[in-house]
N, C-alpha and C. Protein backbone atom coordinates (compact mmCIF):
# COMPACT_ATOMS: atom_id res chain seq x y z
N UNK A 1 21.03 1.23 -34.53
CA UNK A 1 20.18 0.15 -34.07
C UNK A 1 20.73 -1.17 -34.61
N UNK A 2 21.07 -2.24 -33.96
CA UNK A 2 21.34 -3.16 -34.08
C UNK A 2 20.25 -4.26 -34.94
N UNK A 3 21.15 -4.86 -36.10
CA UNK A 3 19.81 -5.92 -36.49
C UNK A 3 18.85 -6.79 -36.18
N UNK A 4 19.62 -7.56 -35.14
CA UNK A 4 18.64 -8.23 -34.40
C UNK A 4 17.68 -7.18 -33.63
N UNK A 5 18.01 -6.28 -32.93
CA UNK A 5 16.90 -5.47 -32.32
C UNK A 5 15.63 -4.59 -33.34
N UNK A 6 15.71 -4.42 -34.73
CA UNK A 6 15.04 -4.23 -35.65
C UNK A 6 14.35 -5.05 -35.92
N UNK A 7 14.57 -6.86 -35.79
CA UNK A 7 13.73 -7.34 -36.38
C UNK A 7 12.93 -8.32 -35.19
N UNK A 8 11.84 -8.01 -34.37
CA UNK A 8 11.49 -8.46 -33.55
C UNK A 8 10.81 -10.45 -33.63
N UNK A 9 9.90 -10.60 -34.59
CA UNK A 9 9.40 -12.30 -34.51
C UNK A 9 8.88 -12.04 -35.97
N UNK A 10 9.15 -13.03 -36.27
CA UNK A 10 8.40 -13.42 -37.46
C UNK A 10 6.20 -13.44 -37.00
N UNK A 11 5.76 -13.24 -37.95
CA UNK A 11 4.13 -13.13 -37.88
C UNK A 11 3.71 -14.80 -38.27
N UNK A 12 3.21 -15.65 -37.79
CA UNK A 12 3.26 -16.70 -38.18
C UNK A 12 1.73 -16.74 -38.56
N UNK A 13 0.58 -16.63 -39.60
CA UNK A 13 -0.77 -16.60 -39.84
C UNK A 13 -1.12 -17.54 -41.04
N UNK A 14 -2.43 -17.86 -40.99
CA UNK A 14 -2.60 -18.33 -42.63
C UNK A 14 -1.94 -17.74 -43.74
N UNK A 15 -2.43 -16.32 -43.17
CA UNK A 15 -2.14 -15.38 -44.65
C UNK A 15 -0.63 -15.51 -45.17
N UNK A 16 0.29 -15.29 -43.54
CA UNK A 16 1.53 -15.17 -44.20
C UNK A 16 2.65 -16.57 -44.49
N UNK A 17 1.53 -17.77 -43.93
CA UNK A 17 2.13 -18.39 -44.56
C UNK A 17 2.15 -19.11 -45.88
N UNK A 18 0.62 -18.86 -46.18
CA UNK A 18 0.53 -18.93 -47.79
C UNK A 18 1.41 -17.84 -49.01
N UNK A 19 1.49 -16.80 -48.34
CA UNK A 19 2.45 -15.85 -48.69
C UNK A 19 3.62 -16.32 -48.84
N UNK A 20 4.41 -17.35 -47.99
CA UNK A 20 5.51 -17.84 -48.07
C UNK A 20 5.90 -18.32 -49.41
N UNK A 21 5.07 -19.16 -50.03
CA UNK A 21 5.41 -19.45 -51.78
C UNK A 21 5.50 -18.83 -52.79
N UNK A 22 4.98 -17.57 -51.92
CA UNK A 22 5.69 -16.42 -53.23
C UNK A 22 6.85 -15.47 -52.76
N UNK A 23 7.44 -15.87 -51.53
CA UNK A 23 8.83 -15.70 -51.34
C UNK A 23 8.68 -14.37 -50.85
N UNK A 24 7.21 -14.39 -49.70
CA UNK A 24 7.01 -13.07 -49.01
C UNK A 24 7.09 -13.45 -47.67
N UNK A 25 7.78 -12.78 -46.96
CA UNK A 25 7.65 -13.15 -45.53
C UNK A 25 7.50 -11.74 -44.63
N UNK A 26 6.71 -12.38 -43.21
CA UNK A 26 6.10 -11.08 -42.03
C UNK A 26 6.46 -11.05 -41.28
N UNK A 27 7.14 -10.21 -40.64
CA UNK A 27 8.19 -10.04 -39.73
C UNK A 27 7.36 -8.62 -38.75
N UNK A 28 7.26 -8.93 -37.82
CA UNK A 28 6.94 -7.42 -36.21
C UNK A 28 8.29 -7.22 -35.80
N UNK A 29 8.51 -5.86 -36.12
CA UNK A 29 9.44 -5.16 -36.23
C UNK A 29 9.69 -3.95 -35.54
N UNK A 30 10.85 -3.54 -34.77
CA UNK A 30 10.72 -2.00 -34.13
C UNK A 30 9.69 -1.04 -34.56
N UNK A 31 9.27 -0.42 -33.83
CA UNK A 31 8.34 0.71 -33.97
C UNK A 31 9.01 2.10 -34.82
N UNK A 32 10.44 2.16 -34.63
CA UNK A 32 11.18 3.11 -35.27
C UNK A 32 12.13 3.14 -36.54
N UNK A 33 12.09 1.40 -37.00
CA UNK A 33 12.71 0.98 -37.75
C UNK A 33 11.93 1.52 -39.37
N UNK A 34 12.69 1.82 -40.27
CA UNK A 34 12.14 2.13 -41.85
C UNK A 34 12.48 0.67 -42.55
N UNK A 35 11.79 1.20 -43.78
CA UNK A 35 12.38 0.10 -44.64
C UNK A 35 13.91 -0.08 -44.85
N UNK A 36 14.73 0.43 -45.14
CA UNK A 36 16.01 0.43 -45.29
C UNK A 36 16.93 0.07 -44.23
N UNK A 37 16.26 0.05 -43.04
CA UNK A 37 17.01 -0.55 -41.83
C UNK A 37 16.27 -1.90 -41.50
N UNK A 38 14.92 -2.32 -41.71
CA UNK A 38 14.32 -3.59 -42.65
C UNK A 38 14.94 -4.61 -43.11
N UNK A 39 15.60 -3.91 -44.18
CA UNK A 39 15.83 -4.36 -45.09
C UNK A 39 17.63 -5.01 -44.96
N UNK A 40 18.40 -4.06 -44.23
CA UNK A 40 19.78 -4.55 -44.20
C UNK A 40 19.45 -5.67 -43.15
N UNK A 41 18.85 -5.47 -42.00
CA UNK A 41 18.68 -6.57 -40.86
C UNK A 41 18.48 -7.95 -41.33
N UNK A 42 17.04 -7.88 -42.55
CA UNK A 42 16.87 -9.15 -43.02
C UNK A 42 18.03 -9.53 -44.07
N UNK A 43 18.86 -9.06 -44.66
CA UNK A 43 20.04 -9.51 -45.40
C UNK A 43 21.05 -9.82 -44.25
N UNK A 44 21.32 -9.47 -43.13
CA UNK A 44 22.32 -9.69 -42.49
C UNK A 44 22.20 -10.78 -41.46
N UNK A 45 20.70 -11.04 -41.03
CA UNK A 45 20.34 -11.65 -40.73
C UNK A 45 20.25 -13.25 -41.12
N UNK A 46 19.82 -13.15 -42.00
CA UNK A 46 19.16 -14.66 -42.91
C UNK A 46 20.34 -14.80 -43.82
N UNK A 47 20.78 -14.02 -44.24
CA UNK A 47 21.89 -14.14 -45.59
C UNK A 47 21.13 -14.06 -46.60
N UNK A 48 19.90 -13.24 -46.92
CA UNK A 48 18.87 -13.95 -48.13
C UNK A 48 19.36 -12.23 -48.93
N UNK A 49 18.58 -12.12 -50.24
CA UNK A 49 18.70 -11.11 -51.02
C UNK A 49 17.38 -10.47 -51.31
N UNK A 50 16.79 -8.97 -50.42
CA UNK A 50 16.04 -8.73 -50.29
C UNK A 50 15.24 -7.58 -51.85
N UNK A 51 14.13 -8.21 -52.29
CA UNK A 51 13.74 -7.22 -53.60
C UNK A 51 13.01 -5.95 -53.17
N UNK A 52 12.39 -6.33 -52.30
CA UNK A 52 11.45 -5.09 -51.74
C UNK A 52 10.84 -5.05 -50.09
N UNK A 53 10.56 -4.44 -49.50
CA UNK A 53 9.53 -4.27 -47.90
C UNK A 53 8.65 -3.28 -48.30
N UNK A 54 7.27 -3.85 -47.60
CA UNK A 54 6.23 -2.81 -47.34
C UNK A 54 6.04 -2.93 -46.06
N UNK A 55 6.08 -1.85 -45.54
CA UNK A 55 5.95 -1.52 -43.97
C UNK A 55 4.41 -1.07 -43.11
N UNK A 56 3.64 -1.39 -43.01
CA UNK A 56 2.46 -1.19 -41.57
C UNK A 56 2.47 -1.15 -40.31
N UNK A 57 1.65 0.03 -39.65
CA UNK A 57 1.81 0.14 -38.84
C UNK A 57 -0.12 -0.23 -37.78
N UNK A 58 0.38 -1.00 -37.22
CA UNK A 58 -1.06 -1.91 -36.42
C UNK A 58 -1.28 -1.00 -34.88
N UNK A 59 -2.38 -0.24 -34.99
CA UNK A 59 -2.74 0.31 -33.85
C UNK A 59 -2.95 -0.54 -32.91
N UNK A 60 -3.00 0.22 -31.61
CA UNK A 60 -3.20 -0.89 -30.03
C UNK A 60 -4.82 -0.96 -30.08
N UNK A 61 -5.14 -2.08 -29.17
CA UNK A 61 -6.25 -2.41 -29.76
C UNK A 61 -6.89 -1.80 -27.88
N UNK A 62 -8.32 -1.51 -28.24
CA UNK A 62 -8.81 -0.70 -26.86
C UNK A 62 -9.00 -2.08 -25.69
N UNK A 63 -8.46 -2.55 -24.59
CA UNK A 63 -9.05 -3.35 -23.92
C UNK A 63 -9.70 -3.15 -22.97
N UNK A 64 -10.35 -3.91 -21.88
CA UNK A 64 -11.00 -3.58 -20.89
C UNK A 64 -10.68 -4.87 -19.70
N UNK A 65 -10.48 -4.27 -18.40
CA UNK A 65 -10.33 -5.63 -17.50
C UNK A 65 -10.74 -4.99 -16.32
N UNK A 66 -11.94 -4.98 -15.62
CA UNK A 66 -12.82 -4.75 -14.64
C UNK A 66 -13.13 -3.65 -14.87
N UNK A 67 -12.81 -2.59 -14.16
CA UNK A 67 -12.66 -1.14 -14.56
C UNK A 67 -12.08 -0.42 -15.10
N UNK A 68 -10.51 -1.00 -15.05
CA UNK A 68 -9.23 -0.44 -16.00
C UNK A 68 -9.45 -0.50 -17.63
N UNK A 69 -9.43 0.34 -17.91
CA UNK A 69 -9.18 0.32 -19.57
C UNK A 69 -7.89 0.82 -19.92
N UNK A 70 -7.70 0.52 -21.01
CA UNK A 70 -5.97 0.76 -21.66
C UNK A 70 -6.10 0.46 -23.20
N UNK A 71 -4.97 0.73 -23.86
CA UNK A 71 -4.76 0.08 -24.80
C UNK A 71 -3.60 -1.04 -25.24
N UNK A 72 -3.82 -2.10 -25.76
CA UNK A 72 -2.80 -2.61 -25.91
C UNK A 72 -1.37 -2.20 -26.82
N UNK A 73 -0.03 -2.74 -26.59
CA UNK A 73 0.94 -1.86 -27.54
C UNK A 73 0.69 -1.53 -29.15
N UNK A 74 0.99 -0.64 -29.69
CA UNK A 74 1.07 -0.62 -31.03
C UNK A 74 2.34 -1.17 -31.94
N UNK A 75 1.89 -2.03 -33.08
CA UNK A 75 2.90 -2.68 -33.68
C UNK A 75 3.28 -2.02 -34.83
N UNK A 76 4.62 -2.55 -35.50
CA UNK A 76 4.84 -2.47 -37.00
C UNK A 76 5.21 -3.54 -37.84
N UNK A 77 4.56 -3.82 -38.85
CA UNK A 77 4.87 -5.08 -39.26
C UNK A 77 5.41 -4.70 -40.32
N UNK A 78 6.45 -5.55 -40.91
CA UNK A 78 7.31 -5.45 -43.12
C UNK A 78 7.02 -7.00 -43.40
N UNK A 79 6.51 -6.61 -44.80
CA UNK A 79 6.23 -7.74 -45.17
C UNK A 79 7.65 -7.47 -46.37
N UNK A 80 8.31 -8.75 -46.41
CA UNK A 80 9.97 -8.47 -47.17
C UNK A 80 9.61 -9.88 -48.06
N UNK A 81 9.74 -9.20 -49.51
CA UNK A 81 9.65 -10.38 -50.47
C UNK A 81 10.96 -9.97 -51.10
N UNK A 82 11.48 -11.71 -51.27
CA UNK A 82 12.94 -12.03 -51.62
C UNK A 82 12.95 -12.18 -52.93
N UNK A 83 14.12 -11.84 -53.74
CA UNK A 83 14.63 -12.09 -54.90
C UNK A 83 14.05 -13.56 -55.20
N UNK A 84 14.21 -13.90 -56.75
CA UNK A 84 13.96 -15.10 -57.39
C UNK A 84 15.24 -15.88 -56.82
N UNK A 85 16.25 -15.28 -57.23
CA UNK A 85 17.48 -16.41 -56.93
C UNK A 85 18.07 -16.82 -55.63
N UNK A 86 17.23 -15.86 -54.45
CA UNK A 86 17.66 -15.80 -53.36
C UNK A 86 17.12 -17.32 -52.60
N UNK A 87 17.46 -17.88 -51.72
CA UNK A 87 17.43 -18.94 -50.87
C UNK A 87 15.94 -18.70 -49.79
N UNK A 88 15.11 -19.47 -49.53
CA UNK A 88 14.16 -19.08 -48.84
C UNK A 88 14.83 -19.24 -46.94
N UNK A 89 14.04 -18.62 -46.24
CA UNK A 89 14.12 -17.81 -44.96
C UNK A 89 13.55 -19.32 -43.97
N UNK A 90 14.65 -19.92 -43.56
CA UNK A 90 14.08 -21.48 -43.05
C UNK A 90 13.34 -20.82 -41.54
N UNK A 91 12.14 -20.28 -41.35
CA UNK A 91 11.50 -20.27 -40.42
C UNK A 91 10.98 -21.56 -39.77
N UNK A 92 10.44 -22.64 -39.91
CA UNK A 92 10.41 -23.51 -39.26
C UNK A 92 11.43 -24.49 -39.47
N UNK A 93 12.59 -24.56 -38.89
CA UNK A 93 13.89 -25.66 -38.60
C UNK A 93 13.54 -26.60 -38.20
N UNK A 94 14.03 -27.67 -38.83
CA UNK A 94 13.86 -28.52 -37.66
C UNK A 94 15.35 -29.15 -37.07
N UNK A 95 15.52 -30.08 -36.43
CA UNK A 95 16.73 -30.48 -36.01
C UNK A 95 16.84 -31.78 -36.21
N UNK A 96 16.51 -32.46 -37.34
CA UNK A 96 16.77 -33.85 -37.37
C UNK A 96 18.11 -34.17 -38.50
């Protein structure tokens, strides 16, 4: 599996971005991906130096639209907190 295809969007929330100052970041991620394939993506990716991932998995949620019911997809999210010495993960760039 290719890295970029492991690591789908960053989670952009209150939570995880207050999380950000402690050098944790949330990433939705393949459904088949482990930590260890996680984990090389976001080093190969970002260039950063990864200390740990905890991995969740977010059930589909039940919807309803006239008569049809379904569920929506099921996710996996890693939350990947970086080394002290490592460089933080420039999610919002800007271009000036």
């Amino acid at each position: 599996m290719n890295a970029r295809d492991v690591i789908k969007r960053p989670i952009i929330t209150e939570a995880s971005v207050l999380a950000m100052d402690e050098k944790k970041y949330t990433f939705e991620v393949d459904v088949r991906a482990n930590k260890t394939l996680v984990r090389q993506a976001i080093e190969e990716v970002f260039g950063v130096e990864v200390k740990s991932v905890n991995i969740m998995n977010v059930r589909g949620k039940f919807k309803r639209v006239g008569k049809y019911a379904g569920y929506t997809k099921k996710r996996r999210k890693a939350i990947v907190t970086l080394t002290e010495s490592s460089k933080d993960i420039e999610i919002f760039e800007s271009n000036d």
